[in-house]
PDB file of N, CA and C in Angstrom:
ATOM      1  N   UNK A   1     112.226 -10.849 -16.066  1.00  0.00           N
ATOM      2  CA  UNK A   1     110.787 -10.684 -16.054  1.00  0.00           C
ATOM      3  C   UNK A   1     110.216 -11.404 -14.836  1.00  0.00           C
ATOM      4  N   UNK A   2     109.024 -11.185 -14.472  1.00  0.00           N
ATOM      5  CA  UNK A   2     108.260 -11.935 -12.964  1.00  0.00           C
ATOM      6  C   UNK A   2     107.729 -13.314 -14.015  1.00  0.00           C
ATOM      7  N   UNK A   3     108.157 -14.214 -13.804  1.00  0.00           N
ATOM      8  CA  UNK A   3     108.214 -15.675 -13.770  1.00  0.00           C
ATOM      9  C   UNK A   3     107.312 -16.150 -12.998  1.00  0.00           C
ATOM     10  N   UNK A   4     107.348 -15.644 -11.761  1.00  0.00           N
ATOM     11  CA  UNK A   4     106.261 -16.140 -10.644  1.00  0.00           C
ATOM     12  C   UNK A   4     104.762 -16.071 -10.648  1.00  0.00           C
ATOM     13  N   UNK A   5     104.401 -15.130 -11.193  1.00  0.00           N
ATOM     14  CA  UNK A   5     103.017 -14.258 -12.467  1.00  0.00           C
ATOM     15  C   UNK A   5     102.549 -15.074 -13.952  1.00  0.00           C
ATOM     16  N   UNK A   6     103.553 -16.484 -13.928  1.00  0.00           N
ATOM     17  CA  UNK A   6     103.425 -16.526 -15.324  1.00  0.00           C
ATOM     18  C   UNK A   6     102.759 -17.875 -15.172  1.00  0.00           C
ATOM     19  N   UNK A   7     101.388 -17.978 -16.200  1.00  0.00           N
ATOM     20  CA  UNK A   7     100.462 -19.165 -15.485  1.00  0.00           C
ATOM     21  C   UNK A   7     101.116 -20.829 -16.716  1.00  0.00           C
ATOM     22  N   UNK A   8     101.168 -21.758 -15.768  1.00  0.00           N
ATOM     23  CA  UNK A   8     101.280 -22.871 -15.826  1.00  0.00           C
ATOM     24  C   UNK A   8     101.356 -23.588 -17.324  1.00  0.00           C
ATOM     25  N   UNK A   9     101.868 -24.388 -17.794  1.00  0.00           N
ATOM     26  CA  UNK A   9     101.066 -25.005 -19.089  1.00  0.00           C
ATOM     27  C   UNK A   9      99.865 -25.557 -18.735  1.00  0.00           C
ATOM     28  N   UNK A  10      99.147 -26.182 -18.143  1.00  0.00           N
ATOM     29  CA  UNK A  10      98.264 -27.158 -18.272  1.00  0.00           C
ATOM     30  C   UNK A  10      96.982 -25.474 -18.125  1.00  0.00           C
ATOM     31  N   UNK A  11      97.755 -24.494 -16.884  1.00  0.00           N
ATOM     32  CA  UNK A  11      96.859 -23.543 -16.925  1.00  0.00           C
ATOM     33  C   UNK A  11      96.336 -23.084 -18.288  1.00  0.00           C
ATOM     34  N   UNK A  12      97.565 -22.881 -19.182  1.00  0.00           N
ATOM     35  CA  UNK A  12      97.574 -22.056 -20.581  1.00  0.00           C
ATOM     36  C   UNK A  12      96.461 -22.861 -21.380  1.00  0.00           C
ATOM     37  N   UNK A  13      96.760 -24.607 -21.287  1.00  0.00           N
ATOM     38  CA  UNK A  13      96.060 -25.580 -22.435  1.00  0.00           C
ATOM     39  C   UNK A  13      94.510 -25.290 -21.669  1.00  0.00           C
ATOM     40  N   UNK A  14      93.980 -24.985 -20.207  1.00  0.00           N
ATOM     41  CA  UNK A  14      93.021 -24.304 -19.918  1.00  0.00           C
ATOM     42  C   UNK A  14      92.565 -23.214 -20.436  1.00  0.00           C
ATOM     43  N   UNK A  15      92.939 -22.216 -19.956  1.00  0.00           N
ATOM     44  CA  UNK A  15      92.543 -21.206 -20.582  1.00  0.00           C
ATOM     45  C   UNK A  15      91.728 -21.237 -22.147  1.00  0.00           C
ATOM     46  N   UNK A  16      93.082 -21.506 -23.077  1.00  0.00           N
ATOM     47  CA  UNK A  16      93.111 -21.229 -24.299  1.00  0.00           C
ATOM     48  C   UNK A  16      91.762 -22.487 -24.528  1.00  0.00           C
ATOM     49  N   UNK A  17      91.362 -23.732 -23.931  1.00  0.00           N
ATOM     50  CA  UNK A  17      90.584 -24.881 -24.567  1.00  0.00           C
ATOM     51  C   UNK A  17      89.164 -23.562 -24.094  1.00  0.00           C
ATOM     52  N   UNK A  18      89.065 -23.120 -23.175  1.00  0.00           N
ATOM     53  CA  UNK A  18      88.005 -22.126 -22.425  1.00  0.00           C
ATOM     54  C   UNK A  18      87.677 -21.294 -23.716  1.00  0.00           C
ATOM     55  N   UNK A  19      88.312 -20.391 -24.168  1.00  0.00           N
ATOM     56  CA  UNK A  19      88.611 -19.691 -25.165  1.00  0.00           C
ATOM     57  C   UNK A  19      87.834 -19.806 -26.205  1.00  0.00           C
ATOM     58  N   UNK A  20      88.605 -20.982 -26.870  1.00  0.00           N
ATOM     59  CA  UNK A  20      88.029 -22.106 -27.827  1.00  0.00           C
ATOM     60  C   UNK A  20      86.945 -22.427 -27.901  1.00  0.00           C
ATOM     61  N   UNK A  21      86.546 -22.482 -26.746  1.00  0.00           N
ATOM     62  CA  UNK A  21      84.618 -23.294 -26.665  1.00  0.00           C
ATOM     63  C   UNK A  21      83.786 -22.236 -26.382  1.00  0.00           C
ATOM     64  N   UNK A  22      84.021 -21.435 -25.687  1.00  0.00           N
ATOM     65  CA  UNK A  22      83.396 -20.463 -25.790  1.00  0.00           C
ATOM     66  C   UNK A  22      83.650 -19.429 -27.301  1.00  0.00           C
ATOM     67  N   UNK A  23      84.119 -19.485 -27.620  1.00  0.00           N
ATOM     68  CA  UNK A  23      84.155 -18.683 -29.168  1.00  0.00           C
ATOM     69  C   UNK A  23      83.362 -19.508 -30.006  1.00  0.00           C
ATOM     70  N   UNK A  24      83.524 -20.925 -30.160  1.00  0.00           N
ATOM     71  CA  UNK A  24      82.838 -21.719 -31.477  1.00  0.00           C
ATOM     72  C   UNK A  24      81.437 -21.559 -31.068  1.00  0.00           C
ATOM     73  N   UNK A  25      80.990 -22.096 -29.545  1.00  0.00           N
ATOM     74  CA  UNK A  25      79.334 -21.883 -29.219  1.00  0.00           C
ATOM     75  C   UNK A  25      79.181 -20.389 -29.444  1.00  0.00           C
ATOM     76  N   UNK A  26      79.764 -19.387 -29.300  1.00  0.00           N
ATOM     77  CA  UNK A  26      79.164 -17.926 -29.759  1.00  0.00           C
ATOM     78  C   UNK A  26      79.120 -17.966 -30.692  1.00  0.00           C
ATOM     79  N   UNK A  27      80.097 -18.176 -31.945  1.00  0.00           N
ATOM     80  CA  UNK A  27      79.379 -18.310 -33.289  1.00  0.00           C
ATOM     81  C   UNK A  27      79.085 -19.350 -33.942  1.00  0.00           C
ATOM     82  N   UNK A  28      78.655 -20.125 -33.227  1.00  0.00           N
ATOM     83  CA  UNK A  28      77.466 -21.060 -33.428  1.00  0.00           C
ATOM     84  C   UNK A  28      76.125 -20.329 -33.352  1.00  0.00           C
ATOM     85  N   UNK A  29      76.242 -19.999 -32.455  1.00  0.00           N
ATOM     86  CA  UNK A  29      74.608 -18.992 -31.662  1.00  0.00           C
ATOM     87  C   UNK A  29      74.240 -18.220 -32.427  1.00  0.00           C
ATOM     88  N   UNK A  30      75.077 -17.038 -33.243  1.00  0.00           N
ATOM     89  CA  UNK A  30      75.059 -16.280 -33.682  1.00  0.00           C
ATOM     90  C   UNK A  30      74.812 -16.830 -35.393  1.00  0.00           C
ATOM     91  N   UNK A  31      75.622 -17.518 -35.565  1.00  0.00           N
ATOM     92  CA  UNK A  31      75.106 -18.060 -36.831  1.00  0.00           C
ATOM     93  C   UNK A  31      73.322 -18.427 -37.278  1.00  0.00           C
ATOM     94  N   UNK A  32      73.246 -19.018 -36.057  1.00  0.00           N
ATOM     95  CA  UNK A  32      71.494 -19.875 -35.824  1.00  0.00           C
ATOM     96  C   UNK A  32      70.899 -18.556 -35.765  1.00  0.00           C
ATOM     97  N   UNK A  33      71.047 -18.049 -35.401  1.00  0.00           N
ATOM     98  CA  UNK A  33      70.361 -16.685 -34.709  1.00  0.00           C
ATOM     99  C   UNK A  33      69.860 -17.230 -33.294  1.00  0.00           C
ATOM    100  N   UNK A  34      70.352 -17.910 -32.342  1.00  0.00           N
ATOM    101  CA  UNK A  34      69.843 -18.530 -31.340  1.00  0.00           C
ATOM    102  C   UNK A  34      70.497 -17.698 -30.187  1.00  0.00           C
ATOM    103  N   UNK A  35      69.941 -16.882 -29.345  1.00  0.00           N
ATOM    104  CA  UNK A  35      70.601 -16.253 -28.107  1.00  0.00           C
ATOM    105  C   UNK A  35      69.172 -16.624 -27.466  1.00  0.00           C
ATOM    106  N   UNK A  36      69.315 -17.347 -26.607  1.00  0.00           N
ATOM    107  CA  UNK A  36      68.400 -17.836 -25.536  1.00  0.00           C
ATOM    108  C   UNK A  36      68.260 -17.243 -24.474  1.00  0.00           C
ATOM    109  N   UNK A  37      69.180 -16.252 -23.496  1.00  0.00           N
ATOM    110  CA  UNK A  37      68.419 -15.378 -22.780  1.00  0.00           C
ATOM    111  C   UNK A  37      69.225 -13.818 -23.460  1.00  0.00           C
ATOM    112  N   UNK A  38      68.597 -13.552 -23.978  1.00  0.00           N
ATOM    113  CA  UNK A  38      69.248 -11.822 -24.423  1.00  0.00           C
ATOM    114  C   UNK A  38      69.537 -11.123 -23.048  1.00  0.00           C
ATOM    115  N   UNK A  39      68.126 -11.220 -21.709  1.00  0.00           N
ATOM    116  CA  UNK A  39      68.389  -9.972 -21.219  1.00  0.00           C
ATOM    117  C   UNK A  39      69.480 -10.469 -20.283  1.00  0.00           C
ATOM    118  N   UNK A  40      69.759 -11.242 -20.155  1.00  0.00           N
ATOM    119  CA  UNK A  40      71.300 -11.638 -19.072  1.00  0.00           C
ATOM    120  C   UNK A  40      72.357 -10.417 -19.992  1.00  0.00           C
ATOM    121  N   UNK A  41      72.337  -9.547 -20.746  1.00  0.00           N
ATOM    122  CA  UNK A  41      72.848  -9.006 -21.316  1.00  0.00           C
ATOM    123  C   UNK A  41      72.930  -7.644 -20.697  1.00  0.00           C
ATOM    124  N   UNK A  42      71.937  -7.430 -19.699  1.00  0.00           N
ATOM    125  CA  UNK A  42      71.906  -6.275 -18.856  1.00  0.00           C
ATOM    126  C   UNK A  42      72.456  -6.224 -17.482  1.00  0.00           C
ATOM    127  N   UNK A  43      72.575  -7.750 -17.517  1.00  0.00           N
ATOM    128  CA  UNK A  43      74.101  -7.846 -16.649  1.00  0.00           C
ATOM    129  C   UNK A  43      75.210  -7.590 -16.881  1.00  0.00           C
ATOM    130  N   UNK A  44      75.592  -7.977 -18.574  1.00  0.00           N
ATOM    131  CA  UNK A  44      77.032  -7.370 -18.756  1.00  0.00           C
ATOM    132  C   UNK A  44      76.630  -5.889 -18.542  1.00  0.00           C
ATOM    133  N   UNK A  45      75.750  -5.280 -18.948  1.00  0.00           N
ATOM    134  CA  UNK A  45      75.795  -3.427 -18.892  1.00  0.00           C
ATOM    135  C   UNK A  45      76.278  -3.011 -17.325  1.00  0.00           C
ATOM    136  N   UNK A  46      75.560  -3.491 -16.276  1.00  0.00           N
ATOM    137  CA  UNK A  46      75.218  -3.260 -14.674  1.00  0.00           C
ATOM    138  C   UNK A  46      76.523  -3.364 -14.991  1.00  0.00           C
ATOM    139  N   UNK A  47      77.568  -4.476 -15.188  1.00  0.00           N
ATOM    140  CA  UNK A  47      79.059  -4.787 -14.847  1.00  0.00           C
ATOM    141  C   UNK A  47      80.237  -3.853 -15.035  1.00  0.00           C
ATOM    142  N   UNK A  48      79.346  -3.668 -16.159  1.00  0.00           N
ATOM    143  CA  UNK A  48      80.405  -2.516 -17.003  1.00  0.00           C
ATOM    144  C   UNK A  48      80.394  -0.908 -16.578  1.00  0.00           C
ATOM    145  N   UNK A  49      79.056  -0.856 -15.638  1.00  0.00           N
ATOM    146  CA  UNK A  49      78.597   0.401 -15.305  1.00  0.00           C
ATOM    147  C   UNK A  49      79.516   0.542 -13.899  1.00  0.00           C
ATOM    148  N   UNK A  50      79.651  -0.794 -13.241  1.00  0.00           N
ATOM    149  CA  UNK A  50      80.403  -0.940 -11.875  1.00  0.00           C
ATOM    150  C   UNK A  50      82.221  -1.201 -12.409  1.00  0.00           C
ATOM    151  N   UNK A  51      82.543  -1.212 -13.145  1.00  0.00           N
ATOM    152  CA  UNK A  51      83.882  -1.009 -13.387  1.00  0.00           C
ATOM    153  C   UNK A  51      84.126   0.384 -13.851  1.00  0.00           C
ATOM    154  N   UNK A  52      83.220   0.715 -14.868  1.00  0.00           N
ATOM    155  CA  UNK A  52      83.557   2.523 -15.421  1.00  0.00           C
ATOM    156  C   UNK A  52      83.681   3.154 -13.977  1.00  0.00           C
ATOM    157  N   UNK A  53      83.049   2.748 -13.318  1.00  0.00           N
ATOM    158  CA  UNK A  53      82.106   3.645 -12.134  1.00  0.00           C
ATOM    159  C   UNK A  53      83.935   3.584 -11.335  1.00  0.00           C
ATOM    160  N   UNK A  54      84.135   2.468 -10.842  1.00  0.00           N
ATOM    161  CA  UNK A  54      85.765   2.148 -10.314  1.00  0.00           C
ATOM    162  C   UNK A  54      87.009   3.100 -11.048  1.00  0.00           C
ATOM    163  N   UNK A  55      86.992   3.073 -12.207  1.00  0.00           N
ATOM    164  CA  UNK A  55      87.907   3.584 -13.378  1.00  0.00           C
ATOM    165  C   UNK A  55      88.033   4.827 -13.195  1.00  0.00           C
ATOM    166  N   UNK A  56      86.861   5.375 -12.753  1.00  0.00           N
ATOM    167  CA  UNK A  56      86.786   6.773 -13.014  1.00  0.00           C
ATOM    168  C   UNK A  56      87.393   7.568 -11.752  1.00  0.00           C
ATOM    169  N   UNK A  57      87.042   6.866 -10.750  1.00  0.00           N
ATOM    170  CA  UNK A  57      88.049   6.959  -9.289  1.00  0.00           C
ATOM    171  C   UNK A  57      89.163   7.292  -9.419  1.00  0.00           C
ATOM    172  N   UNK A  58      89.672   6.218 -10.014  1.00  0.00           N
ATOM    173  CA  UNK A  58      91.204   6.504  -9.829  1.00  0.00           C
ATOM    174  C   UNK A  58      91.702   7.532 -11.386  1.00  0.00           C
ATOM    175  N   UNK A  59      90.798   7.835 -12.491  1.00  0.00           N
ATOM    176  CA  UNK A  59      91.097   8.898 -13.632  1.00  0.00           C
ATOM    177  C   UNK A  59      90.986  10.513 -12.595  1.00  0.00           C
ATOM    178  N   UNK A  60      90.070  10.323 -11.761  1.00  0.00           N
ATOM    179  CA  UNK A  60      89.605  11.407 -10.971  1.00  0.00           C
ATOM    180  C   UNK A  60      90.868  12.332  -9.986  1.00  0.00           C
ATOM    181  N   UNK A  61      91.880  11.109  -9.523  1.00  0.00           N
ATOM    182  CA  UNK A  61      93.000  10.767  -8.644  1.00  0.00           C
ATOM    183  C   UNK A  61      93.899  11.173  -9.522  1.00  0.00           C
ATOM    184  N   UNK A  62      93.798  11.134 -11.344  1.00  0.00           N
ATOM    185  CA  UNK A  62      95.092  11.905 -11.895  1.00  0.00           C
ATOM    186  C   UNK A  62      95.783  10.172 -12.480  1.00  0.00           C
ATOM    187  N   UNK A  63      95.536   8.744 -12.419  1.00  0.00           N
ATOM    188  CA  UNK A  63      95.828   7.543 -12.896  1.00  0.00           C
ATOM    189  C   UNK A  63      95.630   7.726 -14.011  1.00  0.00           C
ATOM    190  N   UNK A  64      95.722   7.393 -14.912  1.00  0.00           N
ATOM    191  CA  UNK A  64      95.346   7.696 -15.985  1.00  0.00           C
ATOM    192  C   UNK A  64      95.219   6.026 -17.140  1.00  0.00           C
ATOM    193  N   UNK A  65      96.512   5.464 -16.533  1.00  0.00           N
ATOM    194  CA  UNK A  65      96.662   3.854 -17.064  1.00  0.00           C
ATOM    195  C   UNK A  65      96.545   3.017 -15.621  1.00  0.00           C
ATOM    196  N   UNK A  66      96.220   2.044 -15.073  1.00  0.00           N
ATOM    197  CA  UNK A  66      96.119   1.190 -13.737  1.00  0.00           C
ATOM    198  C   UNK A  66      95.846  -0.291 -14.932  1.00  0.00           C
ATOM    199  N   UNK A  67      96.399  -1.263 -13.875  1.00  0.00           N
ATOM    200  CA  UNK A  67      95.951  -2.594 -13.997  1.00  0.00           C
ATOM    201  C   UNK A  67      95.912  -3.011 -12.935  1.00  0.00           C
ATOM    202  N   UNK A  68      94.222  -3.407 -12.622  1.00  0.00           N
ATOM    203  CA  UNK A  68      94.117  -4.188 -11.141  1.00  0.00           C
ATOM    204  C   UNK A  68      93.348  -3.244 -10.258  1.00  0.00           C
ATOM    205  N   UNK A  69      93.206  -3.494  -8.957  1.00  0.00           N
ATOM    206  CA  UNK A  69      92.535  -2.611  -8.049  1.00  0.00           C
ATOM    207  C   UNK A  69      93.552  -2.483  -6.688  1.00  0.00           C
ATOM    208  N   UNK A  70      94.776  -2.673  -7.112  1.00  0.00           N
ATOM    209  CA  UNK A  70      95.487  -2.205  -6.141  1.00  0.00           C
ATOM    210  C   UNK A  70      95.391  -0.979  -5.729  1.00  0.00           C
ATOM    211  N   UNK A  71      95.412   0.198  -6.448  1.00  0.00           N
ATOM    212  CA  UNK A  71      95.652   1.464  -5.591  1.00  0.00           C
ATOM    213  C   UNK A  71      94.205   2.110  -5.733  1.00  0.00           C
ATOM    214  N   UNK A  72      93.294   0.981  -5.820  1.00  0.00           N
ATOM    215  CA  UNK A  72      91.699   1.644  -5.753  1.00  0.00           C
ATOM    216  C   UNK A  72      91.372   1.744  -4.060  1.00  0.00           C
ATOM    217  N   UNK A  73      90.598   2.449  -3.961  1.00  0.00           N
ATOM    218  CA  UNK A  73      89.423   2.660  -2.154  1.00  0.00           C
ATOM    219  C   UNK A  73      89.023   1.050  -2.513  1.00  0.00           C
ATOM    220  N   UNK A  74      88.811   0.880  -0.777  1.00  0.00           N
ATOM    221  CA  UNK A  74      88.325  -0.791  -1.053  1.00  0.00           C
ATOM    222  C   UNK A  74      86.954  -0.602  -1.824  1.00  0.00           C
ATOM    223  N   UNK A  75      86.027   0.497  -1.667  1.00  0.00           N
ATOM    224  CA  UNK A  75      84.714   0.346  -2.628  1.00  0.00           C
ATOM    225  C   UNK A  75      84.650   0.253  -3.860  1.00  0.00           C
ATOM    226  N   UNK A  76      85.840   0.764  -4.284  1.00  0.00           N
ATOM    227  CA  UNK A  76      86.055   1.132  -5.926  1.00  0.00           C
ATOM    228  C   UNK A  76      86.674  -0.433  -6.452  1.00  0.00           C
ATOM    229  N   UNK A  77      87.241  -0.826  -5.484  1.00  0.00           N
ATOM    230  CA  UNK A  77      87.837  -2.351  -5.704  1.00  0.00           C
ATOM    231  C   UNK A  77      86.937  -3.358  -5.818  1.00  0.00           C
ATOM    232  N   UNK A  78      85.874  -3.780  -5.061  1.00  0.00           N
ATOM    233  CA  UNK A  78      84.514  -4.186  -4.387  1.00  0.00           C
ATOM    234  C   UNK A  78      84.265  -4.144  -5.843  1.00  0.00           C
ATOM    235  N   UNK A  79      83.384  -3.027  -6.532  1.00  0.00           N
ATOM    236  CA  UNK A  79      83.065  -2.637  -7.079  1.00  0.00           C
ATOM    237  C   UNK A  79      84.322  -3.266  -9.049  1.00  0.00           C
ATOM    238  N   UNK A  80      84.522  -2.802  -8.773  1.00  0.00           N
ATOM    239  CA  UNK A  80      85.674  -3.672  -9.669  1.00  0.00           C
ATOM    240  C   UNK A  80      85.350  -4.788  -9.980  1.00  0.00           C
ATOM    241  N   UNK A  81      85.707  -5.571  -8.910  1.00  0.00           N
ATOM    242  CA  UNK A  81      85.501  -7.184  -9.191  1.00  0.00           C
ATOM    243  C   UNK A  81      84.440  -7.302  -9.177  1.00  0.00           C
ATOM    244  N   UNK A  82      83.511  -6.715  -8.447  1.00  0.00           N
ATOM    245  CA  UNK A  82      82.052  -7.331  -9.025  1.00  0.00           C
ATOM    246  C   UNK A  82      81.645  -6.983 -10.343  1.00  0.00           C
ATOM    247  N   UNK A  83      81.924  -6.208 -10.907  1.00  0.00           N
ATOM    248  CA  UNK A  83      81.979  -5.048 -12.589  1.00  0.00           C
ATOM    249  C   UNK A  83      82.331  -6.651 -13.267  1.00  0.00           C
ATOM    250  N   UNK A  84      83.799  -7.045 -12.621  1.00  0.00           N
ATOM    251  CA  UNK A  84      84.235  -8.038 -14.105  1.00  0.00           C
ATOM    252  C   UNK A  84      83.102  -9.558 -13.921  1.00  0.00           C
ATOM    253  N   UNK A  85      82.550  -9.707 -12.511  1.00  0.00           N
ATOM    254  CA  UNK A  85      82.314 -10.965 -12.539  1.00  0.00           C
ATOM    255  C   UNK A  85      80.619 -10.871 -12.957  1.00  0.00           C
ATOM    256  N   UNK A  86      79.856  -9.451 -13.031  1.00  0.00           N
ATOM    257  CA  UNK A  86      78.864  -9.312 -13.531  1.00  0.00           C
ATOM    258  C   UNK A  86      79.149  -9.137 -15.400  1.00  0.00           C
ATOM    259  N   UNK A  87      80.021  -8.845 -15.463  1.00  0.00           N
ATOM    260  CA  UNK A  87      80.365  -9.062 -17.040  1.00  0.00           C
ATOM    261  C   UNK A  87      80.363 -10.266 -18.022  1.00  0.00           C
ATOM    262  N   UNK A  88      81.338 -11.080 -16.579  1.00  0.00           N
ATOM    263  CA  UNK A  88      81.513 -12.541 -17.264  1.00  0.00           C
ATOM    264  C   UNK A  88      80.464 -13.860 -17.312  1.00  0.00           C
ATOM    265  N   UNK A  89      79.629 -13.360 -16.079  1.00  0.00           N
ATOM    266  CA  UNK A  89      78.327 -13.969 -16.226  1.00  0.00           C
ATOM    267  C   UNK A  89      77.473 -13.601 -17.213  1.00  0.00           C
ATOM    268  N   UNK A  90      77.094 -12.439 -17.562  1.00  0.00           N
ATOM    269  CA  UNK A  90      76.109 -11.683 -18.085  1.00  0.00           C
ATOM    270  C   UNK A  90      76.588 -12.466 -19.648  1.00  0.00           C
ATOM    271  N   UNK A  91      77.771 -12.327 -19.845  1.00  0.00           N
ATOM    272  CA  UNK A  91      78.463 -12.393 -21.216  1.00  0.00           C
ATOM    273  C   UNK A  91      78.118 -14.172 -21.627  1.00  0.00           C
ATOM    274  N   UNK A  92      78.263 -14.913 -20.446  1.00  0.00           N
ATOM    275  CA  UNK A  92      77.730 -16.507 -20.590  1.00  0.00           C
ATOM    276  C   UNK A  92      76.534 -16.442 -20.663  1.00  0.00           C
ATOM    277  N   UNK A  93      75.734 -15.854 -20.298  1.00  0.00           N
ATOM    278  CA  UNK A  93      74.213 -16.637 -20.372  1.00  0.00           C
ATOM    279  C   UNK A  93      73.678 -15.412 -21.296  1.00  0.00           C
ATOM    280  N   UNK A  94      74.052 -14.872 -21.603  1.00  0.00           N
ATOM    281  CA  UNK A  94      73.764 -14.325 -22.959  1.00  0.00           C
ATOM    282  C   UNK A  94      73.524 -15.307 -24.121  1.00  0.00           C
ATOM    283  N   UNK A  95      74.620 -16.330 -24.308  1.00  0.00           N
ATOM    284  CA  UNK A  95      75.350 -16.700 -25.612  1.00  0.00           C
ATOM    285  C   UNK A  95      74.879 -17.956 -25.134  1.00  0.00           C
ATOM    286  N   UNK A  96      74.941 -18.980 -23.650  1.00  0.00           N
ATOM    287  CA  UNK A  96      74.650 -20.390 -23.310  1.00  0.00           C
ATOM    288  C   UNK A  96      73.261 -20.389 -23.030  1.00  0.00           C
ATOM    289  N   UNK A  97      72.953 -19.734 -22.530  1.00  0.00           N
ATOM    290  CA  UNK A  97      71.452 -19.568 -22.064  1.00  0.00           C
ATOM    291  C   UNK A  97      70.868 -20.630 -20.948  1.00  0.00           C
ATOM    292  N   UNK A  98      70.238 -21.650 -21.814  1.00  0.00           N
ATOM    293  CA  UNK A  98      70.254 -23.248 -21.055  1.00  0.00           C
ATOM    294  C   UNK A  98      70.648 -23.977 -20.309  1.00  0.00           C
ATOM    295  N   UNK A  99      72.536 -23.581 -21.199  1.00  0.00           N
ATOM    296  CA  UNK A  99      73.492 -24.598 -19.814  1.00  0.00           C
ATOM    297  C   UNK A  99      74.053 -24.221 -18.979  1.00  0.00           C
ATOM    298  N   UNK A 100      74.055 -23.000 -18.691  1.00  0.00           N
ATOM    299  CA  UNK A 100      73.966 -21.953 -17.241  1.00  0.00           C
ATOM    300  C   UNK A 100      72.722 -22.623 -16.425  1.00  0.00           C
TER     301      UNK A 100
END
């Protein structure tokens, strides 16, 4: 198997503590009924609209499964990563609101 691809322990006890805290404050939030900025939520949409938008490129091309933006046009790639990093913001200040 690629070994070289395979992230760290201290990475993993990252990740997974990331995980963790972000899951308990979401249903924390959700419990309270407390979502402090909702519309940061139309950032995850924009994100998701710029990754479908990428996806569909390469479904168009006959891909049908891809992981990554390797064999995307650099726009569709562009476009990609900005899709996930408008997601992952949108998806935090949805749920943190404040401490964003």
């Amino acid at each position: 198997m690629f070994h070289e691809n395979m992230p760290s322990t201290i990475s993993k006890i990252v990740i997974i503590g990331l995980v963790a805290l972000v899951s308990s404050l979401s249903v924390r939030n959700i419990y309270y009924g407390t979502v402090h900025k909702p519309w940061f939520y139309l950032l995850v949409l924009a994100g998701f609209a710029l990754f479908l938008t990428a996806k569909l490129s390469l479904f168009i091309k006959g891909e049908l499964l891809s992981y990554g933006c390797k064999s995307m046009a650099p726009w569709a790639a562009n476009a990609y990563r900005v899709g996930y990093w408008f997601m992952i913001v949108g998806g935090l200040g949805t749920f943190f609101g404040p401490v964003i």
